[in-house]
C-alpha atoms as a PDB file:
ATOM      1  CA  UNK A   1       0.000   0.000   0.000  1.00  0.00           C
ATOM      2  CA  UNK A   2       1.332   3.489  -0.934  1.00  0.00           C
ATOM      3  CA  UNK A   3       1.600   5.969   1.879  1.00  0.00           C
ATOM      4  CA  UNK A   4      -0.955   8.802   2.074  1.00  0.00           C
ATOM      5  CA  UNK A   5       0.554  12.106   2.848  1.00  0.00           C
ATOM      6  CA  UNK A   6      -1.354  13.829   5.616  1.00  0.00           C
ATOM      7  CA  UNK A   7      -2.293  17.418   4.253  1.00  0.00           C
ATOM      8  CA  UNK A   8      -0.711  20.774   6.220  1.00  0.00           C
ATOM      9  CA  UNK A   9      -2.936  22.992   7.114  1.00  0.00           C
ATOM     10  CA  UNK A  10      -1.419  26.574   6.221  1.00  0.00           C
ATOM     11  CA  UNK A  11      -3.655  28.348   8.504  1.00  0.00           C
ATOM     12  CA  UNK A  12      -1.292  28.400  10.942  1.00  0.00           C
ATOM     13  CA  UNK A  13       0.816  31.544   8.968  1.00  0.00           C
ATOM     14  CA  UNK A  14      -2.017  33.559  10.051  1.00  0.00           C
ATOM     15  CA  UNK A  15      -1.420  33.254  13.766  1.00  0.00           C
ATOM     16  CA  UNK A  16       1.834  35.058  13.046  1.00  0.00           C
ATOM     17  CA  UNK A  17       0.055  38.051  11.412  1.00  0.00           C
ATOM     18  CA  UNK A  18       0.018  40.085  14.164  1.00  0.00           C
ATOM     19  CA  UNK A  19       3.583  40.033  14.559  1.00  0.00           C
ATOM     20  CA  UNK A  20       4.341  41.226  11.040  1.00  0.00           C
ATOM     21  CA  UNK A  21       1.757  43.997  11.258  1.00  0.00           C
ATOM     22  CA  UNK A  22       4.105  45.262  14.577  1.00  0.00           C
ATOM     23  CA  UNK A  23       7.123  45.005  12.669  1.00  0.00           C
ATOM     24  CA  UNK A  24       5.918  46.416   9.522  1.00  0.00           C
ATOM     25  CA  UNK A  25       4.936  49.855  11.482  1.00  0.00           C
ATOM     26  CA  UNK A  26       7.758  49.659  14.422  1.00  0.00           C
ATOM     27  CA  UNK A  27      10.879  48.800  12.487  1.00  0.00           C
ATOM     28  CA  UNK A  28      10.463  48.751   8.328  1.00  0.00           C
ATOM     29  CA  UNK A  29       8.191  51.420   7.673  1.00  0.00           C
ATOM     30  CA  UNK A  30      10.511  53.685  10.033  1.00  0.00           C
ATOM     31  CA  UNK A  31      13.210  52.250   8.571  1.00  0.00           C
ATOM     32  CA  UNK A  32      12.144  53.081   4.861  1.00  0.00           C
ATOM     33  CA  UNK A  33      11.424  56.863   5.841  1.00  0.00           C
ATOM     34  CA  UNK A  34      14.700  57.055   6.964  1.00  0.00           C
ATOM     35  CA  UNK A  35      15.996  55.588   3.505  1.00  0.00           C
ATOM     36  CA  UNK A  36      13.459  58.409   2.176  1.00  0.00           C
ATOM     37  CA  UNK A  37      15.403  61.022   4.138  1.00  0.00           C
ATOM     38  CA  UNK A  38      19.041  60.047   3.374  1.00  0.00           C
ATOM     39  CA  UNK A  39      18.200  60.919  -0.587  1.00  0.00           C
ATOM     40  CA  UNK A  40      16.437  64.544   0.051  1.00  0.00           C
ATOM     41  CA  UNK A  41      17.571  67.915   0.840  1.00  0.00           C
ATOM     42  CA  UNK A  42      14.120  68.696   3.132  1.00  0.00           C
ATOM     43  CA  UNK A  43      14.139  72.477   2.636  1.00  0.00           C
ATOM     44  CA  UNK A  44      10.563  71.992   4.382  1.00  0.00           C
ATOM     45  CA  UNK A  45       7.897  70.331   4.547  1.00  0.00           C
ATOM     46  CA  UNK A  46       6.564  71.064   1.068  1.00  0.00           C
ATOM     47  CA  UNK A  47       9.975  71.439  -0.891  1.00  0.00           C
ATOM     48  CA  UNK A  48      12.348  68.399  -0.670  1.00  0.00           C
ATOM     49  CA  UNK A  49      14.944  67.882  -3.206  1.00  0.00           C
ATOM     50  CA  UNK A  50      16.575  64.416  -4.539  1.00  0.00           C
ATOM     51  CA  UNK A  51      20.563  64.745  -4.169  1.00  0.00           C
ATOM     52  CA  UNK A  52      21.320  61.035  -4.154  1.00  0.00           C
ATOM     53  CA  UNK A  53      24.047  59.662  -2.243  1.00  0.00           C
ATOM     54  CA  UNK A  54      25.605  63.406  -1.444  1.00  0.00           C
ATOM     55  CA  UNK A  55      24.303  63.518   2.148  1.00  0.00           C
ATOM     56  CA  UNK A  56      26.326  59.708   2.776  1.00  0.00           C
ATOM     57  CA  UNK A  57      29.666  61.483   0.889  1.00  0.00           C
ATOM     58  CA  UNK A  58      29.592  64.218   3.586  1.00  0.00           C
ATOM     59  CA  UNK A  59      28.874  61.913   6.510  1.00  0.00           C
ATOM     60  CA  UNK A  60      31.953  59.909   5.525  1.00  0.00           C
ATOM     61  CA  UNK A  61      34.375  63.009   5.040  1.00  0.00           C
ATOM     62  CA  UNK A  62      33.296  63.693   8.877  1.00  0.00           C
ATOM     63  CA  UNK A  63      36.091  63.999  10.837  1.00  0.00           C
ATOM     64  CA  UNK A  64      33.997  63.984  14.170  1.00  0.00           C
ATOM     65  CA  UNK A  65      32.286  60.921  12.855  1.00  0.00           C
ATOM     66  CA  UNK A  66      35.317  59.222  12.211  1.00  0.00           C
ATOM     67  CA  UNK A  67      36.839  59.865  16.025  1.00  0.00           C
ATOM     68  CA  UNK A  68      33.249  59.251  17.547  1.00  0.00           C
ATOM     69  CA  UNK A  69      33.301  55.493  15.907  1.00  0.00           C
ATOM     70  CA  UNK A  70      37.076  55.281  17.043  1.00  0.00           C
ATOM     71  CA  UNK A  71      35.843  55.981  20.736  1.00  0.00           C
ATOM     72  CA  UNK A  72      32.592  53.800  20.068  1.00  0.00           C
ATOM     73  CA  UNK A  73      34.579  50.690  18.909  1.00  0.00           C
ATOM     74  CA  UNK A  74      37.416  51.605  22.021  1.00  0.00           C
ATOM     75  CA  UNK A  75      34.864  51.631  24.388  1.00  0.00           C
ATOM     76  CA  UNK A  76      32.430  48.128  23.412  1.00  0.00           C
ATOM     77  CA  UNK A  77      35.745  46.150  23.267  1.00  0.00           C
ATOM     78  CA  UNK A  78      36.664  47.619  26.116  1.00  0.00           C
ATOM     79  CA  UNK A  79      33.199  46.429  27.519  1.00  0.00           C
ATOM     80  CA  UNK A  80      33.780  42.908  26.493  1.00  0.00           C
ATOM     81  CA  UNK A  81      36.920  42.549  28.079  1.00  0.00           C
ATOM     82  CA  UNK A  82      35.867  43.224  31.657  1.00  0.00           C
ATOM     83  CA  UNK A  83      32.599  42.224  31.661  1.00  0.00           C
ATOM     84  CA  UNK A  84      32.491  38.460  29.614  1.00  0.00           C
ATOM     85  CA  UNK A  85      35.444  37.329  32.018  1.00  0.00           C
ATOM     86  CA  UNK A  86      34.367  39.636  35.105  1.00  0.00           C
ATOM     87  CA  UNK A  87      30.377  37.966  34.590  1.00  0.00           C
ATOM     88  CA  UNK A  88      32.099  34.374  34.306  1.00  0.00           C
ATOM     89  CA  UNK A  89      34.069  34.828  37.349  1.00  0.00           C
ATOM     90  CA  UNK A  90      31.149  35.863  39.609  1.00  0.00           C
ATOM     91  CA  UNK A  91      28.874  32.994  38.500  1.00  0.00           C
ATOM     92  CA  UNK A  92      31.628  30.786  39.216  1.00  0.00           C
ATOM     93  CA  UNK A  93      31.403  32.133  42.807  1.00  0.00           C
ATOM     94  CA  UNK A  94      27.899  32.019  42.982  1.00  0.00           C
ATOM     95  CA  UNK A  95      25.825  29.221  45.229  1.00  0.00           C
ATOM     96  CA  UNK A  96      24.438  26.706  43.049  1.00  0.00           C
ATOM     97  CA  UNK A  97      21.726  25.480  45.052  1.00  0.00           C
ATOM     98  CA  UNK A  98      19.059  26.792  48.111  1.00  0.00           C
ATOM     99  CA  UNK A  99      18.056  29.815  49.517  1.00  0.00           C
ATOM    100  CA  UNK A 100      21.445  31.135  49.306  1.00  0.00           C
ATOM    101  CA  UNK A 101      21.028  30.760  45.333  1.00  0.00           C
ATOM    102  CA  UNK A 102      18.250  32.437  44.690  1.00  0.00           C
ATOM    103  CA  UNK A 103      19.312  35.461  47.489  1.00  0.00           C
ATOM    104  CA  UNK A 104      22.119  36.151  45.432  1.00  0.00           C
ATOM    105  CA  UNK A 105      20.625  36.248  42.209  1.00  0.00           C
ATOM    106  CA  UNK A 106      17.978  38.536  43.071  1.00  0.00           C
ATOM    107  CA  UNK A 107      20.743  41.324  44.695  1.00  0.00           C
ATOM    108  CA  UNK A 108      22.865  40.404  41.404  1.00  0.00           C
ATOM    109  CA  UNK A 109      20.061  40.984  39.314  1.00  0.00           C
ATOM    110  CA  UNK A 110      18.740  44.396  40.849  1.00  0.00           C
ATOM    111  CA  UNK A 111      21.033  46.874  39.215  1.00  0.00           C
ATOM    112  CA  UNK A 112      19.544  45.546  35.717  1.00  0.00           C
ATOM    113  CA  UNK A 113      16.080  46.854  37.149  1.00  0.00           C
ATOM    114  CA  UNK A 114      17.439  50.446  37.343  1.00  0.00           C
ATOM    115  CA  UNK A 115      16.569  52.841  34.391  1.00  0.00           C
ATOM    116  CA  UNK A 116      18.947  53.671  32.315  1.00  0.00           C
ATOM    117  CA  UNK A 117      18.815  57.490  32.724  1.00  0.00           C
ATOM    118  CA  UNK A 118      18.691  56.714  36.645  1.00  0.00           C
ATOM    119  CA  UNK A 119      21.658  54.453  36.360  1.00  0.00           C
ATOM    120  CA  UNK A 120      23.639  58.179  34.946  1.00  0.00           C
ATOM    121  CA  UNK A 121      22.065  59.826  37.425  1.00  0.00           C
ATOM    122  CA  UNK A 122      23.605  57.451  40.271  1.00  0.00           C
ATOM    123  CA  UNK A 123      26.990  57.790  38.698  1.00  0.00           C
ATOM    124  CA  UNK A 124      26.632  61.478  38.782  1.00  0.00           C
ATOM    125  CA  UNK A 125      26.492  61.890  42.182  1.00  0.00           C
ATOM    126  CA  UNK A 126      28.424  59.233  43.197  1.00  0.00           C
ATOM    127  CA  UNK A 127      31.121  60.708  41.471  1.00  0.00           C
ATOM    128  CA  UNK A 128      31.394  63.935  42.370  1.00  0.00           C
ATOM    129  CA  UNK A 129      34.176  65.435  44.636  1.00  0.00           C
ATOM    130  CA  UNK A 130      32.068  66.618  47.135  1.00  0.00           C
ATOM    131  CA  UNK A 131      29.240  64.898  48.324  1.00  0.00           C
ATOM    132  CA  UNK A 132      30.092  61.365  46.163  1.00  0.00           C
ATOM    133  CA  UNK A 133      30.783  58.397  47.841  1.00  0.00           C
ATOM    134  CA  UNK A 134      33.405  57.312  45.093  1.00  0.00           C
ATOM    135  CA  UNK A 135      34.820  61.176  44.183  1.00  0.00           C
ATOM    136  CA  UNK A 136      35.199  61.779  47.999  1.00  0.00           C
ATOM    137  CA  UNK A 137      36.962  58.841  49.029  1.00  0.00           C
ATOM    138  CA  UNK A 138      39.257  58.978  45.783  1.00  0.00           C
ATOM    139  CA  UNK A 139      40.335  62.855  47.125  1.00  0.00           C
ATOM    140  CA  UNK A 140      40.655  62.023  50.453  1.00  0.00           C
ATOM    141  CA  UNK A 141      43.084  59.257  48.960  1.00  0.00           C
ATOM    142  CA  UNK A 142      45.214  61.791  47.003  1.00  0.00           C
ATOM    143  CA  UNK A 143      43.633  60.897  43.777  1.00  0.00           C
ATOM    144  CA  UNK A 144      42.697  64.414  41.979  1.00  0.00           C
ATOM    145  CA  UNK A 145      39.394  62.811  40.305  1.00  0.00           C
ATOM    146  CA  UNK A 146      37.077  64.397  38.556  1.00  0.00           C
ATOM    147  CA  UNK A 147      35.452  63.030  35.430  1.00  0.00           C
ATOM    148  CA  UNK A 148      34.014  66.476  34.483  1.00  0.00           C
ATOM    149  CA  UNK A 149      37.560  67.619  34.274  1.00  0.00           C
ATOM    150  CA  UNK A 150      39.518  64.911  32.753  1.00  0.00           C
ATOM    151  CA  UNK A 151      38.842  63.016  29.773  1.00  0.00           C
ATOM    152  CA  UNK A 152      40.455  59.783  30.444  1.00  0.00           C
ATOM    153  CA  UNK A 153      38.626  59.492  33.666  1.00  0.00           C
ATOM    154  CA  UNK A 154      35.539  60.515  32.496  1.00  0.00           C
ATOM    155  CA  UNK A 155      36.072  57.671  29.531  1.00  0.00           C
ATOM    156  CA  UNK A 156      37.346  55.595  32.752  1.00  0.00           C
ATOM    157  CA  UNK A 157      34.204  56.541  34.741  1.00  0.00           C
ATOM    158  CA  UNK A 158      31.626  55.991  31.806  1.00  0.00           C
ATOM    159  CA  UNK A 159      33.265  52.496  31.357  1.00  0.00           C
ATOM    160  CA  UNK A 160      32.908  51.525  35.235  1.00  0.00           C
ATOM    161  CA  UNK A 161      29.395  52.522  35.050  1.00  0.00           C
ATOM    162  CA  UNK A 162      28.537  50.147  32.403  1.00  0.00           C
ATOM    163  CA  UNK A 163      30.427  47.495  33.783  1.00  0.00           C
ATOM    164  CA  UNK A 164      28.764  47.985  37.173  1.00  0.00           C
ATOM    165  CA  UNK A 165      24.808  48.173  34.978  1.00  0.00           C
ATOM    166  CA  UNK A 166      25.476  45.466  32.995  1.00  0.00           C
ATOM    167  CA  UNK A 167      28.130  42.378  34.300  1.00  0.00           C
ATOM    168  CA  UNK A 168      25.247  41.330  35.927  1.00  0.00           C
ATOM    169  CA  UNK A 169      23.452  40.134  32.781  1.00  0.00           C
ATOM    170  CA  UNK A 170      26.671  38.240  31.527  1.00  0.00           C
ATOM    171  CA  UNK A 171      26.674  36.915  35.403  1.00  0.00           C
ATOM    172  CA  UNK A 172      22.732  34.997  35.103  1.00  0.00           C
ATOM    173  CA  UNK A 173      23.522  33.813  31.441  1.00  0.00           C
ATOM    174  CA  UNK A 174      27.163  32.414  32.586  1.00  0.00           C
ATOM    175  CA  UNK A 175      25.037  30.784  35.411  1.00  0.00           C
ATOM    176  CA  UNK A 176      21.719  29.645  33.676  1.00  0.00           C
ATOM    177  CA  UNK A 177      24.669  28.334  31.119  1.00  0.00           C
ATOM    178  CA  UNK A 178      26.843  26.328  34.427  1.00  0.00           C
ATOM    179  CA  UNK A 179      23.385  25.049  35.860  1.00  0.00           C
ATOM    180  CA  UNK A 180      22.761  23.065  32.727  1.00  0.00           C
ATOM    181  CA  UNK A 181      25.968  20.884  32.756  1.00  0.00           C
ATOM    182  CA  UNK A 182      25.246  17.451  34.167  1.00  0.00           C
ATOM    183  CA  UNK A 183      26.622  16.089  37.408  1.00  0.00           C
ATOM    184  CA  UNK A 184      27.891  13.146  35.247  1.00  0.00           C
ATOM    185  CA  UNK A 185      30.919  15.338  34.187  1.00  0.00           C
ATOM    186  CA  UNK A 186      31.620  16.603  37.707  1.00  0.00           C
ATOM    187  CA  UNK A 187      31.620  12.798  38.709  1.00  0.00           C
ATOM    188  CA  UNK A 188      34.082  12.067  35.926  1.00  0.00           C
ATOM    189  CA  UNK A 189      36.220  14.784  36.655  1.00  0.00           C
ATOM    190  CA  UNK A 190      36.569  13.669  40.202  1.00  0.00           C
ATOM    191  CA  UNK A 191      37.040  10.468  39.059  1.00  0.00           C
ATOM    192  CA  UNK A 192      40.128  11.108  37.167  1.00  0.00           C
ATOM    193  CA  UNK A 193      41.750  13.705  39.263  1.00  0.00           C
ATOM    194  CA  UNK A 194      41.301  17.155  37.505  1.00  0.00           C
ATOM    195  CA  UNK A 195      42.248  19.941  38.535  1.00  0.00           C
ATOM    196  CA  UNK A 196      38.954  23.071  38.796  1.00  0.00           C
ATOM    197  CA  UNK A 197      40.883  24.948  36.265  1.00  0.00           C
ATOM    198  CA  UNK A 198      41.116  22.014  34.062  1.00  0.00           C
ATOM    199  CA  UNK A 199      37.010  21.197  35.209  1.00  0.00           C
ATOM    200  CA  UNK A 200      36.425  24.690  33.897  1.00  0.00           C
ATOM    201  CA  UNK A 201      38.512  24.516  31.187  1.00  0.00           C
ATOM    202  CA  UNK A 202      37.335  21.249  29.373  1.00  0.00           C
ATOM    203  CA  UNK A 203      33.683  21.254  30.871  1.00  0.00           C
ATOM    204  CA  UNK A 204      32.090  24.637  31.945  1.00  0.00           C
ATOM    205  CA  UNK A 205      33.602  26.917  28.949  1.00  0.00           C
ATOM    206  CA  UNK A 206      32.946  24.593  26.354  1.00  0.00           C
ATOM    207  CA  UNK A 207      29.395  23.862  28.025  1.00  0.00           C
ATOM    208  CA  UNK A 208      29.107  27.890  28.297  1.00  0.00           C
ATOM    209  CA  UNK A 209      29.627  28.451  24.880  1.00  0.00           C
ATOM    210  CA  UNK A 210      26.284  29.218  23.676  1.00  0.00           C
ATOM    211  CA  UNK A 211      24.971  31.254  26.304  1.00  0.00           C
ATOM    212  CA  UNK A 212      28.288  33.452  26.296  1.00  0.00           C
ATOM    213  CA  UNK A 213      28.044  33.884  22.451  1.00  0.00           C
ATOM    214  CA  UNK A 214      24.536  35.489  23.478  1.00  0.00           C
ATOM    215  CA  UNK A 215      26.045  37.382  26.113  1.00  0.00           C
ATOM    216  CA  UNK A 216      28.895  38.861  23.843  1.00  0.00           C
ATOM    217  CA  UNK A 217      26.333  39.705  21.304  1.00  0.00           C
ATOM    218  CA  UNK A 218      23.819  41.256  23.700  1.00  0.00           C
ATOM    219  CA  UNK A 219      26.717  43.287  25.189  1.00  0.00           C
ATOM    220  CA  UNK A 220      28.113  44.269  21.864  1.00  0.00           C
ATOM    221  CA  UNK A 221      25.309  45.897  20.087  1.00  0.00           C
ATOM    222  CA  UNK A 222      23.705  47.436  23.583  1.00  0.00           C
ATOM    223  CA  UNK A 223      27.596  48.949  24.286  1.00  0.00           C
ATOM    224  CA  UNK A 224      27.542  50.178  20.518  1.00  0.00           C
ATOM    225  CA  UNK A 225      24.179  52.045  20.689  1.00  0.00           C
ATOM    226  CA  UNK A 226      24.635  53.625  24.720  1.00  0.00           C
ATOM    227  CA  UNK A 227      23.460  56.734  24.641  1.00  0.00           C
ATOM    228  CA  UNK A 228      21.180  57.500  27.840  1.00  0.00           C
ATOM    229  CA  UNK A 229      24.146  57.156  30.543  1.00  0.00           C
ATOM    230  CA  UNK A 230      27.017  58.831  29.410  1.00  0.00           C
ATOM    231  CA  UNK A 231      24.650  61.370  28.303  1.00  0.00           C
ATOM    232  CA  UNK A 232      23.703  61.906  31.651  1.00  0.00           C
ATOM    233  CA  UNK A 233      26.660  61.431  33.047  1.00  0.00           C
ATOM    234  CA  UNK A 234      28.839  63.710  31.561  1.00  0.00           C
ATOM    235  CA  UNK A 235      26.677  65.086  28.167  1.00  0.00           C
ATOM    236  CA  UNK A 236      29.686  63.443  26.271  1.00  0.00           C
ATOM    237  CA  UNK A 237      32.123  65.700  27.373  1.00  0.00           C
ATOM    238  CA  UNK A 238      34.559  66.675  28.515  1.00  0.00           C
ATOM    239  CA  UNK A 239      35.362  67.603  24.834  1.00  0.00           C
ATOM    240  CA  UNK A 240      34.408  64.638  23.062  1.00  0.00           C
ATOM    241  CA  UNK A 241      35.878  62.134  25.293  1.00  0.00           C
ATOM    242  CA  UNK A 242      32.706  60.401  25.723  1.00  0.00           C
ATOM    243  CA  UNK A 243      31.082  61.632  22.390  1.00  0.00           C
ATOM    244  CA  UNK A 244      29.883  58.073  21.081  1.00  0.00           C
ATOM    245  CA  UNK A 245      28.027  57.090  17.520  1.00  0.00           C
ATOM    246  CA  UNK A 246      24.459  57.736  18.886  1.00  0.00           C
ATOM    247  CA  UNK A 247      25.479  61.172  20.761  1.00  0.00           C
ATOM    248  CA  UNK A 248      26.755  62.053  17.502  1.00  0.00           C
ATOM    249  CA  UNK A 249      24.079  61.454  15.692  1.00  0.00           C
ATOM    250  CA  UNK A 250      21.699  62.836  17.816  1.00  0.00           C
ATOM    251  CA  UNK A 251      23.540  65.902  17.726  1.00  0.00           C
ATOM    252  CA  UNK A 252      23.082  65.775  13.825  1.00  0.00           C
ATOM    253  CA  UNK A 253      19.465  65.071  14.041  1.00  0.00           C
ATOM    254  CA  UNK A 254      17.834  66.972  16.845  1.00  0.00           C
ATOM    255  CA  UNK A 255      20.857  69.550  17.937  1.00  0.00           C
ATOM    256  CA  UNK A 256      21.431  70.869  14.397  1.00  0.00           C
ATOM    257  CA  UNK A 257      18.341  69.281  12.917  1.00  0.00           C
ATOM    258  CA  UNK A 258      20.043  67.882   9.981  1.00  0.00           C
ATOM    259  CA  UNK A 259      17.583  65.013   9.297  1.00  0.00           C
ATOM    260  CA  UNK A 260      19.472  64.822   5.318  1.00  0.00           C
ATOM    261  CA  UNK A 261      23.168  63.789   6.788  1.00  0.00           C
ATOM    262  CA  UNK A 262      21.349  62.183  10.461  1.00  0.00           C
ATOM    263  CA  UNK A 263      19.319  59.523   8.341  1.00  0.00           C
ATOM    264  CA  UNK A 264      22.085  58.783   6.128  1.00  0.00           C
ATOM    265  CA  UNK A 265      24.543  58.026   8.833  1.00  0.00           C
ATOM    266  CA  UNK A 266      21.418  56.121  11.172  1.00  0.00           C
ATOM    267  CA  UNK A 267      21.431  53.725   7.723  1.00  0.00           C
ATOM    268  CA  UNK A 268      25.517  53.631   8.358  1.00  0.00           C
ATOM    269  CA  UNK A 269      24.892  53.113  11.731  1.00  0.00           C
ATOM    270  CA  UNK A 270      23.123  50.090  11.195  1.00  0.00           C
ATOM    271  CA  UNK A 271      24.879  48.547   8.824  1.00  0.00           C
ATOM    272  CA  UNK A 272      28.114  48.858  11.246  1.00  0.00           C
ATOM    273  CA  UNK A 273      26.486  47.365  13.820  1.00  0.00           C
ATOM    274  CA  UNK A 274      25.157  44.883  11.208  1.00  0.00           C
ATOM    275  CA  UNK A 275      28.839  44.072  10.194  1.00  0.00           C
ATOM    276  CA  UNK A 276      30.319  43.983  13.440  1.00  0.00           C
ATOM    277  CA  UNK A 277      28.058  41.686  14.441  1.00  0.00           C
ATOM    278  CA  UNK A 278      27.997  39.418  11.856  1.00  0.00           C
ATOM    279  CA  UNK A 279      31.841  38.963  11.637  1.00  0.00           C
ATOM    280  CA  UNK A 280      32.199  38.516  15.737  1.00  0.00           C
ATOM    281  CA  UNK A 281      29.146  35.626  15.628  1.00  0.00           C
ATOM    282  CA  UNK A 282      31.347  34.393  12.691  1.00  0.00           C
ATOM    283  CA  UNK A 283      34.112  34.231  14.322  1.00  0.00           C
ATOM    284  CA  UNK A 284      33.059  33.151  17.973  1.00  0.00           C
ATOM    285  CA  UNK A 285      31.306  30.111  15.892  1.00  0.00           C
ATOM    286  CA  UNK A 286      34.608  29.509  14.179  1.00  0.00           C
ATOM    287  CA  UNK A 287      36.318  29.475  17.640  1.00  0.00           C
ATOM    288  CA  UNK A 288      33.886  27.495  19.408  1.00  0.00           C
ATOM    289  CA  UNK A 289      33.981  24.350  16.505  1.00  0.00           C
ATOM    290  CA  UNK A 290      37.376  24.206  17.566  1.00  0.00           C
ATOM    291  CA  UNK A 291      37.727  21.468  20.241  1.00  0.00           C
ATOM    292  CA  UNK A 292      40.591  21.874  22.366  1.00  0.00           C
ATOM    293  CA  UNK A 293      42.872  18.330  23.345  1.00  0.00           C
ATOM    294  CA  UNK A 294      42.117  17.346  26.159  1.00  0.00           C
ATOM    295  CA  UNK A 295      45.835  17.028  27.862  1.00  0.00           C
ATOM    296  CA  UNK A 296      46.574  13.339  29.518  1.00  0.00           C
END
């Protein structure tokens, strides 16, 4: 007898219809004004006029553009550095099982309830010379701080805050990612003598590898589009110390209302972070294929 096929039912596509109505109006249609923008001198609202790609040559002659992406791509790096190994380190150290456990993850997790402009505002104080907790003991210690005065402690200050918001998040996906390992490796690795840094390097990173290829993402393209915090912290100054890609463009768009050169470089924009972000998942997927030898 010749198998029957069972018919799909197609009906199902419409359940999803809703979502592509949200996206349509919340990301393409905003996205195709913006492509609408980048082409047209808007003299006003009546008079526009087509110039082609003349708004993306300027953009990419700017000089300020080009040191506000050197700071941006400085400063997420930066962020991955201390925060991937910094997260992995404290959910090492955190309790795996009880009341303990879940104590600790909820005061981990409360700084990622803060708002973001609150989180700038916290920093503000709290770094200030006079009635700051940080500022003041820094110049009691003989430390002249002040990042309103110094650039490379106002880049330094900017960095701490972020690392103080968000190593939290890599902390809960490094442990989500440790709580999924079976005790059946543990038992083997006591079996045969290893060492914990040989435990962590042959079980728990490789094990970790997904969730911290999340984590790097995550961190990547939120540290490539901060705006809020160093915005309140220090309004990107002093100078353009902490000038980033989206203060820039901001600037562009609502300080000098240049909505020609903003949209073309918001279409840049994306397509660096696009790039970026496609050549780092690229190459953490590259490094993770590649199983280390296991040493005997």
């Amino acid at each position: 007898m010749s198998a029957t096929t069972k018919p799909v039912n197609q009906k199902a596509w419409f359940l999803i219809l809703p979502v592509i109505v949200c996206v349509a109006f919340s990301a393409i249609l905003p996205l195709m004004t913006v492509v609408n923008y980048s082409v047209q001198d808007i003299i006003s609202p009546e008079r526009r006029v087509f110039v082609g790609t003349e708004w993306f040559a300027q953009v990419m002659r700017d000089e300020e553009l080009h040191g506000a992406l050197l700071r941006q791509i400085g400063f997420s790096l930066s962020v991955l550095l201390v925060e991937i190994p910094l997260g992995i380190c404290l959910a090492l150290a955190m309790p795996a099982q009880g009341w303990k456990s879940s104590a600790v993850l909820v005061t981990v997790a409360l700084s990622l309830l803060i708002p973001w402009n609150v989180v700038g505002t916290i920093w503000q104080i709290y770094g200030r010379a006079d009635i700051g907790l940080m500022g003041r003991t820094l110049q009691q210690l003989g430390i002249d701080y002040s990042y309103t005065g110094s650039e490379t402690q106002a880049w330094l200050t900017v960095l701490l805050m972020d690392v103080w918001h968000w190593t939290p998040l890599v902390a809960l996906l490094a442990f989500a990612g440790l709580r999924s390992i079976p005790d059946a490796y543990y038992q083997a690795a006591r079996i045969d003598g290893a060492s914990k840094f040989a435990v962590f390097r042959y079980i728990q990173l490789p094990k970790m590898r997904g969730v911290l290829m999340i984590a790097v993402l995550l961190r990547f393209m939120d540290s490539f589009m901060i705006y809020t915090e160093p915005f309140v912290l220090t309004g990107g100054g002093p100078g353009n110390a902490t000038t980033f890609l989206s203060q820039y463009l901001t600037t562009k768009a609502v300080g000098q209302f240049d909505l020609g050169p903003a949209a073309a470089f918001s279409l840049i924009y994306f397509f660096i972070i696009l790039l970026l972000c496609f050549v780092l998942y690229n190459w953490m997927q590259r490094v993770g294929t590649q199983q280390p030898e296991v040493e005997h």
